[in-house]
N, C-alpha and C. Protein backbone atom coordinates (compact mmCIF):
# COMPACT_ATOMS: atom_id res chain seq x y z
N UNK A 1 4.11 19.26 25.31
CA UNK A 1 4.73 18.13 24.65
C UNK A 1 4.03 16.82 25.05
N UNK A 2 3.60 16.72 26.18
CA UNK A 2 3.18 15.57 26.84
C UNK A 2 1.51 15.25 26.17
N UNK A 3 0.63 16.15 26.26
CA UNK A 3 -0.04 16.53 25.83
C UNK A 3 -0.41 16.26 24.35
N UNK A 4 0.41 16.44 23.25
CA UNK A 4 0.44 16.42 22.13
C UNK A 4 0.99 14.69 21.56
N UNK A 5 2.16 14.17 23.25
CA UNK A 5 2.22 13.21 22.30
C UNK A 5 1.05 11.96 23.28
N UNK A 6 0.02 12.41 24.29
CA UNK A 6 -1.17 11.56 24.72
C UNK A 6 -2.51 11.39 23.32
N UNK A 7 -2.08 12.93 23.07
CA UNK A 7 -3.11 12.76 21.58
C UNK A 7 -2.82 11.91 20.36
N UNK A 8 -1.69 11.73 20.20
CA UNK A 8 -1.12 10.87 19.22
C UNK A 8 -1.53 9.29 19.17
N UNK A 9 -1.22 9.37 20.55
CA UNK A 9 -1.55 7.99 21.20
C UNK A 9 -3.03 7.63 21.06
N UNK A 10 -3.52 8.90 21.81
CA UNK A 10 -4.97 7.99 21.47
C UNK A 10 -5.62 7.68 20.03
N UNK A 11 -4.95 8.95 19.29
CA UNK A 11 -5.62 8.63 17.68
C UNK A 11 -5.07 6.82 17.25
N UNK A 12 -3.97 6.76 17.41
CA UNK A 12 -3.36 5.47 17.34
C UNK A 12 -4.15 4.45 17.92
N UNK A 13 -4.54 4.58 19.12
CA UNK A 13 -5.45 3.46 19.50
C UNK A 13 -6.85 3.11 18.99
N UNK A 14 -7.22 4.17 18.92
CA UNK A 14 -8.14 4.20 17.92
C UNK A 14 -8.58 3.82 17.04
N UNK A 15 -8.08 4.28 16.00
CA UNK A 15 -7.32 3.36 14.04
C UNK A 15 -7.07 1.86 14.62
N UNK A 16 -6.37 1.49 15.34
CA UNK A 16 -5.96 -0.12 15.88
C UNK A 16 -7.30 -0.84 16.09
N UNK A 17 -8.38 0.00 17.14
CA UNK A 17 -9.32 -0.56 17.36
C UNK A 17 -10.18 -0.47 16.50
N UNK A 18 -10.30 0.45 15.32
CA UNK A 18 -11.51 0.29 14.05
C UNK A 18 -10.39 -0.96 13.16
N UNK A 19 -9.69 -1.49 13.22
CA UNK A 19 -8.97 -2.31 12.41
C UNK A 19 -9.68 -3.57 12.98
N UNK A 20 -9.54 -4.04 14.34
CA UNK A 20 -9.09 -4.93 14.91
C UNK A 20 -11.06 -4.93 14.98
N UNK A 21 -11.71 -4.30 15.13
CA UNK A 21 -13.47 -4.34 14.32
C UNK A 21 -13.37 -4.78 13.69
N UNK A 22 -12.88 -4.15 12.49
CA UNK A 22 -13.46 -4.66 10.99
C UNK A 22 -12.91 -6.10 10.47
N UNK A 23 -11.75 -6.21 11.45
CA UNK A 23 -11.05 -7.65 10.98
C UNK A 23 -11.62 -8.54 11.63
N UNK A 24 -12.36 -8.40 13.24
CA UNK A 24 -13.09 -9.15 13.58
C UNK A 24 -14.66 -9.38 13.01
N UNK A 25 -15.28 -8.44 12.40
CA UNK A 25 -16.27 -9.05 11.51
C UNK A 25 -16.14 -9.19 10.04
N UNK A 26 -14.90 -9.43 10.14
CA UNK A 26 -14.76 -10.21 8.28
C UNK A 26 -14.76 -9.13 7.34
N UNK A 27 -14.77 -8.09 7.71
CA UNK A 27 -14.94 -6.89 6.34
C UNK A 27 -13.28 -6.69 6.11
N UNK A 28 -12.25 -7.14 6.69
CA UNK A 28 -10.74 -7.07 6.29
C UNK A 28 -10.11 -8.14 6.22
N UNK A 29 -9.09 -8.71 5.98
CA UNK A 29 -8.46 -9.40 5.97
C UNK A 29 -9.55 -10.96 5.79
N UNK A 30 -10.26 -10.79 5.74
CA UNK A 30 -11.18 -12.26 5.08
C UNK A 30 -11.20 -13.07 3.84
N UNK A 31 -10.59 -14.16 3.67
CA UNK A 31 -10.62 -14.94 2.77
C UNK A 31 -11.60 -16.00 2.31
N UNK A 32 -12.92 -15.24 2.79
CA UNK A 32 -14.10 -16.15 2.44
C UNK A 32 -15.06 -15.10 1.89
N UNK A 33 -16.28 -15.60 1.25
CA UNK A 33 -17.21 -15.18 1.21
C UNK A 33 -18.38 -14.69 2.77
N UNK A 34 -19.02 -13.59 2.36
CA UNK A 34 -19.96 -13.72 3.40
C UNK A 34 -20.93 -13.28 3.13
N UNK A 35 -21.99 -14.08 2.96
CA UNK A 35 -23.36 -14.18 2.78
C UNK A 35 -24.60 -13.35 3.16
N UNK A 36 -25.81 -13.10 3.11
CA UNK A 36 -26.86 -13.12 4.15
C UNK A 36 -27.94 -14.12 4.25
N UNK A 37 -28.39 -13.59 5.33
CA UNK A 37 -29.47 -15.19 5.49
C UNK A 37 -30.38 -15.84 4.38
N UNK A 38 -31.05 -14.44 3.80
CA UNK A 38 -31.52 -15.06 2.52
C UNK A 38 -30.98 -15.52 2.03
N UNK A 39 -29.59 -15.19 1.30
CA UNK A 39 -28.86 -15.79 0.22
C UNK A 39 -28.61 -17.34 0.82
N UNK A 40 -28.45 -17.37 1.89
CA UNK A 40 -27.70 -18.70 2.30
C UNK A 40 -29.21 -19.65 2.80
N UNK A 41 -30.28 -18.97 3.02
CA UNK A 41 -31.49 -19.70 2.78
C UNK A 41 -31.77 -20.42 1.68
N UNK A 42 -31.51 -19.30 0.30
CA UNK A 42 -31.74 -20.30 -0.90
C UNK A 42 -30.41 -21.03 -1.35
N UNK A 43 -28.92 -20.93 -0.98
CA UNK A 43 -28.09 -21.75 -1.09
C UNK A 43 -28.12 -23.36 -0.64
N UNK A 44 -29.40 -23.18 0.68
CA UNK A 44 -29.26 -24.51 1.29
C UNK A 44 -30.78 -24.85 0.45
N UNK A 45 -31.61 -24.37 -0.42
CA UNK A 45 -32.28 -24.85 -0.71
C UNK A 45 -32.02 -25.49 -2.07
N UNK A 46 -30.90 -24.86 -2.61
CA UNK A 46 -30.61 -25.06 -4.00
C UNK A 46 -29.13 -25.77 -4.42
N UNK A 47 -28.45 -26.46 -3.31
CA UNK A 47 -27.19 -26.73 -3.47
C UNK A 47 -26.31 -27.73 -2.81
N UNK A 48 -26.79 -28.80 -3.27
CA UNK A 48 -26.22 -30.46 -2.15
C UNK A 48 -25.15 -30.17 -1.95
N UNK A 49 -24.30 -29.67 -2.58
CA UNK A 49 -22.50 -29.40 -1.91
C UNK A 49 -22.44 -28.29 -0.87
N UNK A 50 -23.28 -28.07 0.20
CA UNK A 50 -22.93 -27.25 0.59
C UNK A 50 -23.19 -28.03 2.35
N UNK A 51 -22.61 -27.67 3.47
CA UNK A 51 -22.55 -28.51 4.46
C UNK A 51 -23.10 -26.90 5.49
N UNK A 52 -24.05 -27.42 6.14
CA UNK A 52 -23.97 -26.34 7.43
C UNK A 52 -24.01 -26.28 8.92
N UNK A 53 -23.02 -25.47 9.11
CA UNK A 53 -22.29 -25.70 10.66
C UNK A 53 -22.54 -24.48 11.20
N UNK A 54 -23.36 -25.11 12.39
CA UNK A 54 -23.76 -23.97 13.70
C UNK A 54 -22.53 -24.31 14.55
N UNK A 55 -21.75 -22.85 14.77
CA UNK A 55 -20.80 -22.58 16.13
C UNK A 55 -21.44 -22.41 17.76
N UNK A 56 -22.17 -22.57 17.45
CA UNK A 56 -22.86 -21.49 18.83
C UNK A 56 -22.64 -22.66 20.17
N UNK A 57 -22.90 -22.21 20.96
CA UNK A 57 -23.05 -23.55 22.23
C UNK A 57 -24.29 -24.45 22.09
N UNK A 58 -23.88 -25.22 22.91
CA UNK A 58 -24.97 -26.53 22.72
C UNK A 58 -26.31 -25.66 23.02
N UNK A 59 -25.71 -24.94 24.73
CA UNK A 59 -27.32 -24.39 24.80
C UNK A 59 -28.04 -23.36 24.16
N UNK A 60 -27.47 -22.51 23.36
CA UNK A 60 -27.94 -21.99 22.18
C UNK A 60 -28.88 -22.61 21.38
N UNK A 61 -28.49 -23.73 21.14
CA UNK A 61 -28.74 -24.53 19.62
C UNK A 61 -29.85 -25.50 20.31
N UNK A 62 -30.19 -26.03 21.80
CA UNK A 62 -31.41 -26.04 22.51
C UNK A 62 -32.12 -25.25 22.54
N UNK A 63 -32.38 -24.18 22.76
CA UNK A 63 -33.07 -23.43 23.47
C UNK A 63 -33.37 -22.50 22.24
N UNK A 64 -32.48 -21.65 21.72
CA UNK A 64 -33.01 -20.34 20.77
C UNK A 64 -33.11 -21.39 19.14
N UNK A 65 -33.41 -22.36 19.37
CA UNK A 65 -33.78 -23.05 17.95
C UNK A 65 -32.44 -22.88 16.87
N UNK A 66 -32.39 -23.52 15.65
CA UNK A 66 -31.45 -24.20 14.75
C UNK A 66 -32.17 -24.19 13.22
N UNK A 67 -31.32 -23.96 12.50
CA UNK A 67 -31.59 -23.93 11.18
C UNK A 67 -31.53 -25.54 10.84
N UNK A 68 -32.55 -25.95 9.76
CA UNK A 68 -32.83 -27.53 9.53
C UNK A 68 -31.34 -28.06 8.88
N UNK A 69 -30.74 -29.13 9.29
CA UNK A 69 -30.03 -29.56 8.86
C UNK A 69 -28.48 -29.18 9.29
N UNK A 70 -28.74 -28.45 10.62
CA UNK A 70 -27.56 -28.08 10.94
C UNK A 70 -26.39 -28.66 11.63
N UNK A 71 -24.95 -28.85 11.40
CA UNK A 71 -24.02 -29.94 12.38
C UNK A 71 -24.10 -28.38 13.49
N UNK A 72 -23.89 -29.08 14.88
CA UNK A 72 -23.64 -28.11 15.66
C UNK A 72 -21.88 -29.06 15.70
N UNK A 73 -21.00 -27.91 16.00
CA UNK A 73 -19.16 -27.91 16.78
C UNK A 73 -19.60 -26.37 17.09
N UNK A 74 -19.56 -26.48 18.43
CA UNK A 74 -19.22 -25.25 18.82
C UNK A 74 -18.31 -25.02 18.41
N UNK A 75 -17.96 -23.09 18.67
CA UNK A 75 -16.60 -22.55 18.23
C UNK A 75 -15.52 -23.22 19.09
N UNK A 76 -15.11 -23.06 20.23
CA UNK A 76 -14.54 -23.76 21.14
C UNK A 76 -14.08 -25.29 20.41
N UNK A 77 -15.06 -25.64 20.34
CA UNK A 77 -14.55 -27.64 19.72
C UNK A 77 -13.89 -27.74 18.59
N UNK A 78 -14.17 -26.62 17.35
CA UNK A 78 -14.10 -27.04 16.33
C UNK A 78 -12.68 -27.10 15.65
N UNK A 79 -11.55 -26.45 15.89
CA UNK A 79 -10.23 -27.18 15.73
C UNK A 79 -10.45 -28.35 16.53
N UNK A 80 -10.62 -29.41 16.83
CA UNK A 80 -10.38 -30.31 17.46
C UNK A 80 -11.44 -31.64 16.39
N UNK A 81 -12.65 -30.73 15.76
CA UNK A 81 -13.27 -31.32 15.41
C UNK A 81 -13.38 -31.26 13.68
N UNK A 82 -12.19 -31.07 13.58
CA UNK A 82 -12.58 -30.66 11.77
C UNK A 82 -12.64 -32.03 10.81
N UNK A 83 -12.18 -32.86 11.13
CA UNK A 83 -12.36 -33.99 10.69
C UNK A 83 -14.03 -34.65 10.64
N UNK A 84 -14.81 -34.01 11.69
CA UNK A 84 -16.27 -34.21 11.05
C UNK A 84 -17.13 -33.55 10.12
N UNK A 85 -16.46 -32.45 9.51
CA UNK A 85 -16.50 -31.97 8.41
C UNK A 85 -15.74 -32.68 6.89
N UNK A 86 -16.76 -32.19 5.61
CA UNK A 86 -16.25 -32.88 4.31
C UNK A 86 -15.38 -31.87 3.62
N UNK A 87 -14.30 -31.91 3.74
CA UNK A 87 -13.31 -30.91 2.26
C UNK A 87 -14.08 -31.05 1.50
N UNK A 88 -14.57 -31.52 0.82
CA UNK A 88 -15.39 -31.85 -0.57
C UNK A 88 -16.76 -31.25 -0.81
N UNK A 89 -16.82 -30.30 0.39
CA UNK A 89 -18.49 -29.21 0.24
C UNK A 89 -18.03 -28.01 0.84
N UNK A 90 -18.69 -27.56 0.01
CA UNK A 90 -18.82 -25.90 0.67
C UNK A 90 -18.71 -25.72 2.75
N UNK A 91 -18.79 -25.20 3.38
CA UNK A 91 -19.28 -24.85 4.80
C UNK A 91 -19.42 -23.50 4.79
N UNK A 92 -21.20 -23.78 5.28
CA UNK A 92 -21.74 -22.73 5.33
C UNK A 92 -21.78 -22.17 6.66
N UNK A 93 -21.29 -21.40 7.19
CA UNK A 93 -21.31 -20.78 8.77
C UNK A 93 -21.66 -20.05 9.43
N UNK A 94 -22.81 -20.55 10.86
CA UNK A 94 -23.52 -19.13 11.41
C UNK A 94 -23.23 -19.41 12.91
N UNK A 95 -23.86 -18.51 13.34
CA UNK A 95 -23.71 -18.40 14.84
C UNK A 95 -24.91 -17.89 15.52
N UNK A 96 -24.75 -16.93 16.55
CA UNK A 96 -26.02 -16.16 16.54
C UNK A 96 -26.10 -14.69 16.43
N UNK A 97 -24.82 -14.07 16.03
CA UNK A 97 -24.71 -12.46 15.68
C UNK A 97 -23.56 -12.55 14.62
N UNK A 98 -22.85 -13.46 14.45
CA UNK A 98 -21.59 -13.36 13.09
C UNK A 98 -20.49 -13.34 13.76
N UNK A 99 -20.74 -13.07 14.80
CA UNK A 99 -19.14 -12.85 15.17
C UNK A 99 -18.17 -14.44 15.44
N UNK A 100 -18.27 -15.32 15.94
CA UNK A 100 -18.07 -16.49 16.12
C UNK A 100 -17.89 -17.13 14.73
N UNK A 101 -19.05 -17.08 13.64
CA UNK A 101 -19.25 -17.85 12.87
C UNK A 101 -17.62 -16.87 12.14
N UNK A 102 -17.26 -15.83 11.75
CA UNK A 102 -16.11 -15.14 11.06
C UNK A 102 -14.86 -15.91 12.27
N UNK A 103 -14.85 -15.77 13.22
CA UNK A 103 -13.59 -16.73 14.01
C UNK A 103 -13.74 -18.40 13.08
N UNK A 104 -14.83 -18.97 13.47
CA UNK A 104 -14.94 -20.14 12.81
C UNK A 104 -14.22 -19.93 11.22
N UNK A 105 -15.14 -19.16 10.51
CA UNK A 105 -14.34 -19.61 8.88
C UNK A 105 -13.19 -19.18 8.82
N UNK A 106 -12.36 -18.24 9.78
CA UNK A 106 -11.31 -18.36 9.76
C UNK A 106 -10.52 -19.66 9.76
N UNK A 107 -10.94 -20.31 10.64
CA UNK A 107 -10.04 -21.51 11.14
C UNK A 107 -10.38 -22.54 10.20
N UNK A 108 -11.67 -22.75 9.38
CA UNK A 108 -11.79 -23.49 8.45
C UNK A 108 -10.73 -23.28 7.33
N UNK A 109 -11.35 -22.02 6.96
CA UNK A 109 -10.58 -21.32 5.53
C UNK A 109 -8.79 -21.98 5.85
N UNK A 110 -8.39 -21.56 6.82
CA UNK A 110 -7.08 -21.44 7.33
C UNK A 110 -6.59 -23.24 7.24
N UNK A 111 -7.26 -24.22 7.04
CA UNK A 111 -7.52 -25.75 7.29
C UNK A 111 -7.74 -26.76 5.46
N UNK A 112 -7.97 -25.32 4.74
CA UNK A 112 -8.78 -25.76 3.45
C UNK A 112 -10.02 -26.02 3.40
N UNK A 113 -10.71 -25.19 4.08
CA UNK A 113 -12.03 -25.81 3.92
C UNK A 113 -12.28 -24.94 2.75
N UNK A 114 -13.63 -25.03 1.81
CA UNK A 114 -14.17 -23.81 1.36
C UNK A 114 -15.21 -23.01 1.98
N UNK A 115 -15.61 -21.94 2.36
CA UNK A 115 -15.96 -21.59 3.58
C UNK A 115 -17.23 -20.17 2.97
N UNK A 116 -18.01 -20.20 3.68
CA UNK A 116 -19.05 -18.70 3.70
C UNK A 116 -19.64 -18.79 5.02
N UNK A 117 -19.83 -17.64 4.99
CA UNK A 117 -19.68 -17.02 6.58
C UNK A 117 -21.20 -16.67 6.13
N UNK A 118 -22.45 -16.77 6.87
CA UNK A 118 -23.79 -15.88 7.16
C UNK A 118 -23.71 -14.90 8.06
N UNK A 119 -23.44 -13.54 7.50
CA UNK A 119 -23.49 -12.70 8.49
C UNK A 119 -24.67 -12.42 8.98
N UNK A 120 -24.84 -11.92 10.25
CA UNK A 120 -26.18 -11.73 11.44
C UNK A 120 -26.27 -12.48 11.81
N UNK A 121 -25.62 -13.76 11.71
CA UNK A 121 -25.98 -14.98 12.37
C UNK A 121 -27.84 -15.28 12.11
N UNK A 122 -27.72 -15.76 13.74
CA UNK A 122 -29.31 -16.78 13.97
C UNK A 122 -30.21 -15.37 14.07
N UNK A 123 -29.68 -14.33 14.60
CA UNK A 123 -30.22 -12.93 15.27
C UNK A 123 -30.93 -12.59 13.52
N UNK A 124 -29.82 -12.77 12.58
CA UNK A 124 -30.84 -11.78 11.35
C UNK A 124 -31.65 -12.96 10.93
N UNK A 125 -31.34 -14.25 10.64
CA UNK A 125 -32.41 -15.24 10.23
C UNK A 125 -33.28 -14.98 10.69
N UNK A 126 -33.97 -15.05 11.84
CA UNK A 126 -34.84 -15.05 12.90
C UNK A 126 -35.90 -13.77 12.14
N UNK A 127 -34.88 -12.44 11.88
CA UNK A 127 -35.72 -10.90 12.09
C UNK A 127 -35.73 -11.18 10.51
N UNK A 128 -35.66 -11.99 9.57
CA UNK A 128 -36.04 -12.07 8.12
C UNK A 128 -36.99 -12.79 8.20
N UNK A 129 -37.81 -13.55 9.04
CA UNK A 129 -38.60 -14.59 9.48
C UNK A 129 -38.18 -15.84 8.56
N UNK A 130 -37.41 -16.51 8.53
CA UNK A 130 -36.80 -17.34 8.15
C UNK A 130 -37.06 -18.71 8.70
N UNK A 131 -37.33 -19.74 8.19
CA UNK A 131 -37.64 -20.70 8.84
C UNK A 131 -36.83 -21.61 10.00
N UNK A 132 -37.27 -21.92 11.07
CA UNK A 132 -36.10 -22.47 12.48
C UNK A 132 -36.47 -23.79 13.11
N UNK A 133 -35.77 -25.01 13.19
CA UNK A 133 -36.51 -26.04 14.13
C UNK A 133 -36.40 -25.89 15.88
């Protein structure tokens, strides 16, 4: 009995933790778009309404280089900082693996922003050879 109901349990934890994945990289419960680097390469080449915001830490955005034109708010700052953002443009959002940047458009989306998420972050820009300052 004990046995049968440890197995239960773990299948349960399980299912919870492929949920609590997929909701953390935006494939569930997401109310935004999410992009890839190309696409959001030629979005910023082709589209003045669109605003783009690096989450990552400052020393990230020193050191492993920045897409041209980017506001850095870290994830950390950016409820605090949404007011330096425009309602009135798109926000385009990366990080440096996606995961941050999907917390971020949450909290945008969740604020009214209009929001797209670049999944792979800075990590897939980079391996598409994509251009970086």
């Amino acid at each position: 009995m004990t046995k049968n109901l440890s197995d239960k349990l773990f299948w349960v934890a399980l299912v919870l933790m492929g949920f609590y994945f997929l909701y953390q990289k935006g494939i569930i419960g997401a109310n935004f778009e999410s992009v890839t680097p190309k696409v959001a390469y030629e979005m910023l080449q082709n589209d003045d309404n669109v605003t783009l915001l690096d989450v990552r830490t400052i020393d990230e955005y020193k050191k492993d280089g920045r897409i041209a034109g980017a506001k850095l708010i870290p994830l950390g700052q950016l409820s605090q900082n949404l007011n330096m953002l425009d309602k009135s443009k798109k926000v385009l959002v990366y990080c440096r693996s996606g995961n941050r940047s999907t917390s971020a458009s949450r909290i945008l989306e969740g604020n009214g922003f209009t929001v797209i998420n670049m999944s792979g972050g800075m990590l897939e820009w980079r391996s598409q050879k994509l251009p970086v300052e």
